[in-house]
N, C-alpha and C. Protein backbone atom coordinates (compact mmCIF):
# COMPACT_ATOMS: atom_id res chain seq x y z
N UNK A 1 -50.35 79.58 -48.24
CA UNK A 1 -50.64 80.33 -47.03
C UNK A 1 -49.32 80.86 -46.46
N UNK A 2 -49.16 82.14 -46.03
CA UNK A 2 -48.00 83.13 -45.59
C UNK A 2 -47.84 82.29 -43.91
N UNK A 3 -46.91 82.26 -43.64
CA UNK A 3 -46.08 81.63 -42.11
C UNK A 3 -47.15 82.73 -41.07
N UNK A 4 -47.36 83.56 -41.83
CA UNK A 4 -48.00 84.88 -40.46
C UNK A 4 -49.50 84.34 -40.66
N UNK A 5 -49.97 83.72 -41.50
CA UNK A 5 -51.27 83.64 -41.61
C UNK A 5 -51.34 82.02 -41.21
N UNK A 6 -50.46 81.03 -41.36
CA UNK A 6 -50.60 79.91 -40.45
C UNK A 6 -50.33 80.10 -39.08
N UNK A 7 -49.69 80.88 -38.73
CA UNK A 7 -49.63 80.81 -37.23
C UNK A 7 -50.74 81.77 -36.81
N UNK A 8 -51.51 82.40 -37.18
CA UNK A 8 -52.84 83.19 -37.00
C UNK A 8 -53.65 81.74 -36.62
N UNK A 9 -53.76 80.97 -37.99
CA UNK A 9 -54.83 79.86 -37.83
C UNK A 9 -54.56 78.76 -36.66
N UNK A 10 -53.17 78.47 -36.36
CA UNK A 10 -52.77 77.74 -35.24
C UNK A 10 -53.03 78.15 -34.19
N UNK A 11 -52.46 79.49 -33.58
CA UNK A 11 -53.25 79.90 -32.52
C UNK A 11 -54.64 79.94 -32.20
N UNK A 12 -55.72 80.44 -33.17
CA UNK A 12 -57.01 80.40 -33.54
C UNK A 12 -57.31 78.84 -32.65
N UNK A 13 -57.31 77.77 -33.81
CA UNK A 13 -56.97 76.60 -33.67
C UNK A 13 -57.40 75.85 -31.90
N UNK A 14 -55.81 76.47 -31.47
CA UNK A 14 -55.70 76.14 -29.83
C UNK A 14 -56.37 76.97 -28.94
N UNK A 15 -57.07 78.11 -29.39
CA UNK A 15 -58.17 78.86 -28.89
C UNK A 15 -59.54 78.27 -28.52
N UNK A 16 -59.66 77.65 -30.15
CA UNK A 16 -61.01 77.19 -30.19
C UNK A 16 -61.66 75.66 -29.58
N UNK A 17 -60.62 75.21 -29.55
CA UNK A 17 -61.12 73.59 -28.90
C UNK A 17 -60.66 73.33 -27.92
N UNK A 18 -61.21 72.14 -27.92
CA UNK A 18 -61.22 71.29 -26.42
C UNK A 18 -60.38 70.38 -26.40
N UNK A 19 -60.81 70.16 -27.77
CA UNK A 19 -60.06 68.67 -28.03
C UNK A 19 -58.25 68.90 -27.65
N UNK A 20 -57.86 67.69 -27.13
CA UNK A 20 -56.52 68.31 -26.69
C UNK A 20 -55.45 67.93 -27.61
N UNK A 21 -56.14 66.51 -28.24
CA UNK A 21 -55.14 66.09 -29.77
C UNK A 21 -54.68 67.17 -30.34
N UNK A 22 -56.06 67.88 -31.28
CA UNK A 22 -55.96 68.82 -31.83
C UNK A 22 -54.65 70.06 -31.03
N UNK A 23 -54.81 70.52 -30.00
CA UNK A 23 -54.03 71.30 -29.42
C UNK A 23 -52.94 71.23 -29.30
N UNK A 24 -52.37 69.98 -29.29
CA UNK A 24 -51.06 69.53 -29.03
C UNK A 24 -50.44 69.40 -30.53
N UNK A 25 -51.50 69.13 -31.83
CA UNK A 25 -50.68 68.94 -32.97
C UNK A 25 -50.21 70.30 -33.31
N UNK A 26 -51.29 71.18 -32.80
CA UNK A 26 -51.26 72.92 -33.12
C UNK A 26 -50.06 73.26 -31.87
N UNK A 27 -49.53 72.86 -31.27
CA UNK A 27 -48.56 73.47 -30.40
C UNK A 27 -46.98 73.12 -31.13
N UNK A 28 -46.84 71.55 -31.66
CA UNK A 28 -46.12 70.59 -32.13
C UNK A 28 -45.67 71.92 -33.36
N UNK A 29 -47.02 72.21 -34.04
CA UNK A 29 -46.50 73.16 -35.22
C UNK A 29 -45.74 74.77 -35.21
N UNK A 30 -46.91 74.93 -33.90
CA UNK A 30 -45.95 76.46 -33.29
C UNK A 30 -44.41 76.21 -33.26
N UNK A 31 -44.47 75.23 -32.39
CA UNK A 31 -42.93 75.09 -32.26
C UNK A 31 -41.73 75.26 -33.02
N UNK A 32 -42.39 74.39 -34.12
CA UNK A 32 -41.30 73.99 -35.86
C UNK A 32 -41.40 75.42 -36.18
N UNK A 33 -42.39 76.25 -36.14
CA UNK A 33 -42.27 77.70 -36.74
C UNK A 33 -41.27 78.33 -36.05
N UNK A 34 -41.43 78.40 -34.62
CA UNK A 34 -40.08 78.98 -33.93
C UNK A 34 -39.02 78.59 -34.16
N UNK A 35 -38.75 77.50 -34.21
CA UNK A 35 -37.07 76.66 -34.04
C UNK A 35 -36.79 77.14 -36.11
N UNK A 36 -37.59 77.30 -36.62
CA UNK A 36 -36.91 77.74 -38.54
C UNK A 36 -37.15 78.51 -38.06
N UNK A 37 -38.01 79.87 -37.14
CA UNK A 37 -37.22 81.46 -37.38
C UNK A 37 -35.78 81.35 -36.54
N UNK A 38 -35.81 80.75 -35.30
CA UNK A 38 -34.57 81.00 -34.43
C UNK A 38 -32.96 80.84 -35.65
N UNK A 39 -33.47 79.03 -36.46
CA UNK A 39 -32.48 79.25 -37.08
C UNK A 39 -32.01 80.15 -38.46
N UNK A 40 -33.19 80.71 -38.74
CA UNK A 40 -32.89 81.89 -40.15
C UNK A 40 -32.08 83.09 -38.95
N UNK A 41 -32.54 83.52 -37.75
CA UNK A 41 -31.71 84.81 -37.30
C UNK A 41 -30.47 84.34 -37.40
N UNK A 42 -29.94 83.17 -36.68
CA UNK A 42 -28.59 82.70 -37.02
C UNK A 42 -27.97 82.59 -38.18
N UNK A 43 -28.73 81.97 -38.96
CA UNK A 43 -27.94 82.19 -40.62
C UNK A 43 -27.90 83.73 -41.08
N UNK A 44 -29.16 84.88 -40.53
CA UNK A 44 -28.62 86.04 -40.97
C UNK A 44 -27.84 86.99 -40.70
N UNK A 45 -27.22 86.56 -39.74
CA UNK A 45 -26.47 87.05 -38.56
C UNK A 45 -24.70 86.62 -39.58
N UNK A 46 -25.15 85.77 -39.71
CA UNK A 46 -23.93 85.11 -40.56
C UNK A 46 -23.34 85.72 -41.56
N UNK A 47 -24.56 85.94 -42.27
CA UNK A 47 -24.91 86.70 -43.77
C UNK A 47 -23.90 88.31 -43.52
N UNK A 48 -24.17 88.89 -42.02
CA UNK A 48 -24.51 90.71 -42.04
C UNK A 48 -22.71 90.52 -41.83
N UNK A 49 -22.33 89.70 -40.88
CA UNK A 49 -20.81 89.75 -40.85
C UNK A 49 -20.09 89.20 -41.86
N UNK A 50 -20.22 88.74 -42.56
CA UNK A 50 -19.23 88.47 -43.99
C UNK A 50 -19.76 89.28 -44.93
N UNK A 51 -18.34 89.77 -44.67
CA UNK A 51 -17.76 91.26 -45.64
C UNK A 51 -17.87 90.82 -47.58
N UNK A 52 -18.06 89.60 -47.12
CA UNK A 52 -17.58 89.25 -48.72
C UNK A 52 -18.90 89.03 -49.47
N UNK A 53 -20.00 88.76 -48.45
CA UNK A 53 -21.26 88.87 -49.37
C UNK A 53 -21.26 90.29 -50.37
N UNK A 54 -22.42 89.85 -51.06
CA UNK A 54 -22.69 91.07 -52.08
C UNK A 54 -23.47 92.57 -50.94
N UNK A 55 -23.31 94.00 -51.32
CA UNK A 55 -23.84 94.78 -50.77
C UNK A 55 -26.20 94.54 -50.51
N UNK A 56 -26.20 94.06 -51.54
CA UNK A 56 -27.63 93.70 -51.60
C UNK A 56 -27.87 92.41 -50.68
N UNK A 57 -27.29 91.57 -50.62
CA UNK A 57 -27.42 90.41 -49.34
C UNK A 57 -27.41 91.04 -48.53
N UNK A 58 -26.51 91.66 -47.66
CA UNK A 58 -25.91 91.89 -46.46
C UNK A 58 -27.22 93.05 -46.15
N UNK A 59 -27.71 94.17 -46.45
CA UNK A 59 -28.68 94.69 -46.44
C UNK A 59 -30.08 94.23 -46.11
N UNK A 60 -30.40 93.34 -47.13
CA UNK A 60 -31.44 92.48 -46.96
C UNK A 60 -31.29 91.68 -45.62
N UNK A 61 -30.33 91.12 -45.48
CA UNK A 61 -30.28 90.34 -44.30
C UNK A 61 -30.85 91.61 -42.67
N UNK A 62 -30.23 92.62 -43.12
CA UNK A 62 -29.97 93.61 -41.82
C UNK A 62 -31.51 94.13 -41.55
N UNK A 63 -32.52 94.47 -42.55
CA UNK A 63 -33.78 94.83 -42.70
C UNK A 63 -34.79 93.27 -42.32
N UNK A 64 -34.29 92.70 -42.40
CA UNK A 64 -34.84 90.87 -42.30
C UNK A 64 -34.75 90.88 -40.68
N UNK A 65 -33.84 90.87 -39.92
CA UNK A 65 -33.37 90.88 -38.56
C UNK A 65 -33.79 92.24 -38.00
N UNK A 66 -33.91 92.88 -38.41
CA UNK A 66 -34.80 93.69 -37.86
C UNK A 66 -36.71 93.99 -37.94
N UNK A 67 -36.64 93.38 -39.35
CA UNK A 67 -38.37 92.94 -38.75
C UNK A 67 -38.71 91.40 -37.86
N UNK A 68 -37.72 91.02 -37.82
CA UNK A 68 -38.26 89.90 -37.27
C UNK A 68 -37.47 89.95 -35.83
N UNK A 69 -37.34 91.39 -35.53
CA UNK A 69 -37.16 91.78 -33.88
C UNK A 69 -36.42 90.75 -33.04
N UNK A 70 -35.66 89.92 -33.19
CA UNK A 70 -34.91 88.51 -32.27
C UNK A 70 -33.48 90.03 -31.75
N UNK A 71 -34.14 89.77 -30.09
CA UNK A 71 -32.73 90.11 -29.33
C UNK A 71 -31.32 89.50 -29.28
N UNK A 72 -31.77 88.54 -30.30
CA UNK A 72 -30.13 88.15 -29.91
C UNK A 72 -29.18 89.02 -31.92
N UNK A 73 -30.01 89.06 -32.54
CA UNK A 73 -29.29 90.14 -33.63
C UNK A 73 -28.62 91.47 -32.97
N UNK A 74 -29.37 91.84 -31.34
CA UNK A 74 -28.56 93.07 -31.14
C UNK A 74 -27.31 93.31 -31.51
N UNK A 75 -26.37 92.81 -30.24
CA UNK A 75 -24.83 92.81 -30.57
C UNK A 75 -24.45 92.75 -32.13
N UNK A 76 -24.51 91.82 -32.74
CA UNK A 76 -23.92 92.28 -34.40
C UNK A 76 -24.23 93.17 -35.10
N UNK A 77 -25.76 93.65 -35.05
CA UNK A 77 -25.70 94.98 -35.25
C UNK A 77 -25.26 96.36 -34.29
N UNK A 78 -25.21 96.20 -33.61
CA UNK A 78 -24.20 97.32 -32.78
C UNK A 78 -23.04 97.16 -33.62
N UNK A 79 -22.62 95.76 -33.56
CA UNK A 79 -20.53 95.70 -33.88
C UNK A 79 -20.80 96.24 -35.90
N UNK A 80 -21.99 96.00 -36.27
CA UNK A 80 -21.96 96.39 -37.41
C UNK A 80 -21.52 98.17 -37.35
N UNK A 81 -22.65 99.03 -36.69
CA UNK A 81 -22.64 99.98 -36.98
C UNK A 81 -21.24 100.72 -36.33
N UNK A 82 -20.67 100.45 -35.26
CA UNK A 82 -19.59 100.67 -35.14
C UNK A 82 -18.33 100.73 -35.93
N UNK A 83 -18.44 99.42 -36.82
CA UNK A 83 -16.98 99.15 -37.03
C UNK A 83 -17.51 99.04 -39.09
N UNK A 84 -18.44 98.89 -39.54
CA UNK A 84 -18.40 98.65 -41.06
C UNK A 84 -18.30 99.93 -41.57
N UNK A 85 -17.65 99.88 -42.48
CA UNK A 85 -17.11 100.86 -43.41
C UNK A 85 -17.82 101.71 -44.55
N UNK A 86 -19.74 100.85 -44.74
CA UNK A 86 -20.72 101.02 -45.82
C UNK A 86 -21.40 101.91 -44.68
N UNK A 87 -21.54 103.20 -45.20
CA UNK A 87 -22.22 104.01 -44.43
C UNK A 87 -24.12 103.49 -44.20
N UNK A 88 -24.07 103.00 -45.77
CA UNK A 88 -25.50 103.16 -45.60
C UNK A 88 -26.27 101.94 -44.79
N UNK A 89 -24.52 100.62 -44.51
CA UNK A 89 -24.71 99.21 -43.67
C UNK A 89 -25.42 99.87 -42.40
N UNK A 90 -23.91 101.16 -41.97
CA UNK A 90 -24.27 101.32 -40.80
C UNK A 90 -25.82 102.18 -40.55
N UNK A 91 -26.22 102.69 -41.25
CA UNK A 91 -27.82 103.58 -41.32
C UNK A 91 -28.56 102.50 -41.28
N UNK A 92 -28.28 101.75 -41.52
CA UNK A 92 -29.74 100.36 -41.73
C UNK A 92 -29.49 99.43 -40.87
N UNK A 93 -28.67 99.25 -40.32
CA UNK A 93 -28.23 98.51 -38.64
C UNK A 93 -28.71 99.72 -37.67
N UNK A 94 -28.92 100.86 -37.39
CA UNK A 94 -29.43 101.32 -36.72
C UNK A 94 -30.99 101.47 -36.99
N UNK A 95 -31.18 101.36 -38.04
CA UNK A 95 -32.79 101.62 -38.23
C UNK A 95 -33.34 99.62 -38.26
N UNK A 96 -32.72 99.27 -37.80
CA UNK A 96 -33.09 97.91 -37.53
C UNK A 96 -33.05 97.35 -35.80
N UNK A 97 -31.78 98.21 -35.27
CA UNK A 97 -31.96 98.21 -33.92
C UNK A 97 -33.40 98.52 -33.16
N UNK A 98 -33.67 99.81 -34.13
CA UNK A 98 -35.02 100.82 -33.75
C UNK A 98 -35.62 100.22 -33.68
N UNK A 99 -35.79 99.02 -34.58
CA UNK A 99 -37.37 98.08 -35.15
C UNK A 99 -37.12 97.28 -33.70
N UNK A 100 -36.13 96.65 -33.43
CA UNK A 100 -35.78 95.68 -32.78
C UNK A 100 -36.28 96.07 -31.55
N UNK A 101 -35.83 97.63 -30.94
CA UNK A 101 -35.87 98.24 -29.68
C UNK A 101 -37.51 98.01 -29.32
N UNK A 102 -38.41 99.01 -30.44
CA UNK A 102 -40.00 98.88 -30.42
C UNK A 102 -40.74 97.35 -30.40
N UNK A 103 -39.73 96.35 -29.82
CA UNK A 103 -40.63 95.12 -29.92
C UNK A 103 -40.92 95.06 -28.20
N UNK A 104 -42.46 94.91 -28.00
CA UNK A 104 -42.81 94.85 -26.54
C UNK A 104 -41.97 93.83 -25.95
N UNK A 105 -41.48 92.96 -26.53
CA UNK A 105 -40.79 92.07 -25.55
C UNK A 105 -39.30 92.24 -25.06
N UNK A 106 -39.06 92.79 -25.93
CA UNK A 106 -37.32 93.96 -25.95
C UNK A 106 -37.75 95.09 -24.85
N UNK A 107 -38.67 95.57 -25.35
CA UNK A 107 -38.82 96.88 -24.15
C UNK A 107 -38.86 97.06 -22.78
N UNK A 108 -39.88 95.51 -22.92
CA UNK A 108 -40.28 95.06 -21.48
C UNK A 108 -39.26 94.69 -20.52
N UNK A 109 -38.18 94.21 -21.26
CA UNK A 109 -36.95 93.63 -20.47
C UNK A 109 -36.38 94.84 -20.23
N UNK A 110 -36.54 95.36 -20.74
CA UNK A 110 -35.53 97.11 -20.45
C UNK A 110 -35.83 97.86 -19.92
N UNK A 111 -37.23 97.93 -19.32
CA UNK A 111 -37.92 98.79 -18.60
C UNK A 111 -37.87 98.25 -16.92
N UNK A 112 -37.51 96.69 -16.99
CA UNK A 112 -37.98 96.53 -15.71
C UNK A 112 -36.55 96.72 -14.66
């Protein structure tokens, strides 16, 4: 089962019952899902600033952080597109910002 399709069924889950066991084991699990994405943005963040990875890592990482929209990848991709020297780094740090920008919860903070 895909991480997007267990956390479909977890939410579901804490939708559907009463029972509060149940709810709390389904919250227990939300959680662990957040705290391994929080720490993959950090490790990819890691990944986009060392120059010494391969061009195919560092990419992947930049398209990764940008679907998975976390405001705190902004800044390194800004300092990416500013300052890296791979034109096409810097084209894909901006088209990852974009992704990043279009997340309602990014927007929302920016609008108010």
């Amino acid at each position: 089962m895909s991480k997007e399709e267990q956390t479909k069924k977890l939410i579901e889950r804490i939708k559907r019952t009463q029972d509060e066991t149940i709810k709390l084991d389904a919250i227990d699990q939300l959680g662990e899902i957040g705290k391994r994405a929080k720490e993959s943005v950090s490790l990819l963040i890691q990944l986009i600033k060392d120059s010494s990875e391969s061009f195919k890592i560092r990419t992947k990482a930049i398209w990764s952080l940008g679907e998975i929209g976390s405001g705190t990848a902004v800044q390194p991709l800004i300092d990416l597109l500013q300052s890296d020297n791979n034109k096409y780094i810097r084209i894909l740090s901006l088209e990852s910002l974009g992704k990043i920008s279009k997340r309602p919860e990014i927007g929302r903070t920016r609008r108010k």
